[in-house]
Protein backbone atom coordinates (compact mmCIF):
# COMPACT_ATOMS: atom_id res chain seq x y z
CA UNK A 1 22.85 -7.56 -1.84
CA UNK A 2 23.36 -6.95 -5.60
CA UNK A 3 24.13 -10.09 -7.66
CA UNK A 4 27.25 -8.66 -9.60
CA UNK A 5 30.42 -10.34 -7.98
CA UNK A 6 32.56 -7.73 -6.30
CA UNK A 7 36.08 -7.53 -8.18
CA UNK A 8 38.97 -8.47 -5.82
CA UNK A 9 41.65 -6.52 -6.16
CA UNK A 10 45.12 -7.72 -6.24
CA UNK A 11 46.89 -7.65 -2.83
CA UNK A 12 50.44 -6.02 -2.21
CA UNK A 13 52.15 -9.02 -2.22
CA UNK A 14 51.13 -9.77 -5.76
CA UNK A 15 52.39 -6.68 -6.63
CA UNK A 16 55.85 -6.55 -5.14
CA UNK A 17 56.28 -10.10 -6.94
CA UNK A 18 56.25 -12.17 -3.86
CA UNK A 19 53.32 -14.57 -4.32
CA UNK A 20 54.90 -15.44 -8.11
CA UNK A 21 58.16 -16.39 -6.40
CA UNK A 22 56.61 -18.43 -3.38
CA UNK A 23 54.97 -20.15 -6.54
CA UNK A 24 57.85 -20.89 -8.04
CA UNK A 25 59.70 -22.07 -5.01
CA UNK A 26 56.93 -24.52 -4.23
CA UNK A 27 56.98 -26.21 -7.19
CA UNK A 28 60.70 -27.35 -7.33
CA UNK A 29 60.62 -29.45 -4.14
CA UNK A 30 58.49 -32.57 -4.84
CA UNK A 31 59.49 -35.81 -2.61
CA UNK A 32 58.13 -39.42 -2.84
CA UNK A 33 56.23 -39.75 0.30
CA UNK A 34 57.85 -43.31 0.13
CA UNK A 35 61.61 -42.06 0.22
CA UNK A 36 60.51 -39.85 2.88
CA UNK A 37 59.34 -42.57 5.22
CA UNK A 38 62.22 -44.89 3.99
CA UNK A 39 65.24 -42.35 5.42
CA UNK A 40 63.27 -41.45 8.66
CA UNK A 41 63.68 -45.63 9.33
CA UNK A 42 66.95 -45.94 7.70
CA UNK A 43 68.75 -42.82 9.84
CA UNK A 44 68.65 -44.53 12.98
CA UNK A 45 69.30 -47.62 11.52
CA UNK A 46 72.71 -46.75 10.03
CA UNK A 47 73.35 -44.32 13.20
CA UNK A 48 73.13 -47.65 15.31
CA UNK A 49 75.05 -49.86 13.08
CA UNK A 50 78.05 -47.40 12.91
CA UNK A 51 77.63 -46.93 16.88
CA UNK A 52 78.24 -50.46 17.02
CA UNK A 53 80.76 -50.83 14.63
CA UNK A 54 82.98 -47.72 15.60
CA UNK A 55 82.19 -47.31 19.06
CA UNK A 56 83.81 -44.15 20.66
CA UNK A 57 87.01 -44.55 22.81
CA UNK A 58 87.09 -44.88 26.18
């Protein structure tokens, strides 16, 4: 094996401009790990409490 470092090519996908806009895409969502776990407790929460409080008719 030669020690020269094989060029890599760039694919197709980099061509047709789809890696650039995955890129981009991933960039704008950024959430606070925090607020995530905060609203997967506080869902049920306030489903329960407005079960209670408006319950459906009978």
């Amino acid at each position: 094996m030669s020690s020269r470092r094989r060029r890599v090519s760039p694919g197709l996908a980099s061509y047709v401009g789809l890696v650039r806009f995955y890129e981009e895409v991933e960039e704008q969502l950024k959430l606070n790990p925090y607020l995530i776990l905060l609203l997967s407790v506080a869902t049920p929460i306030l489903a329960i409490a407005f079960m209670k409080l408006f319950p459906p008719p009978i």
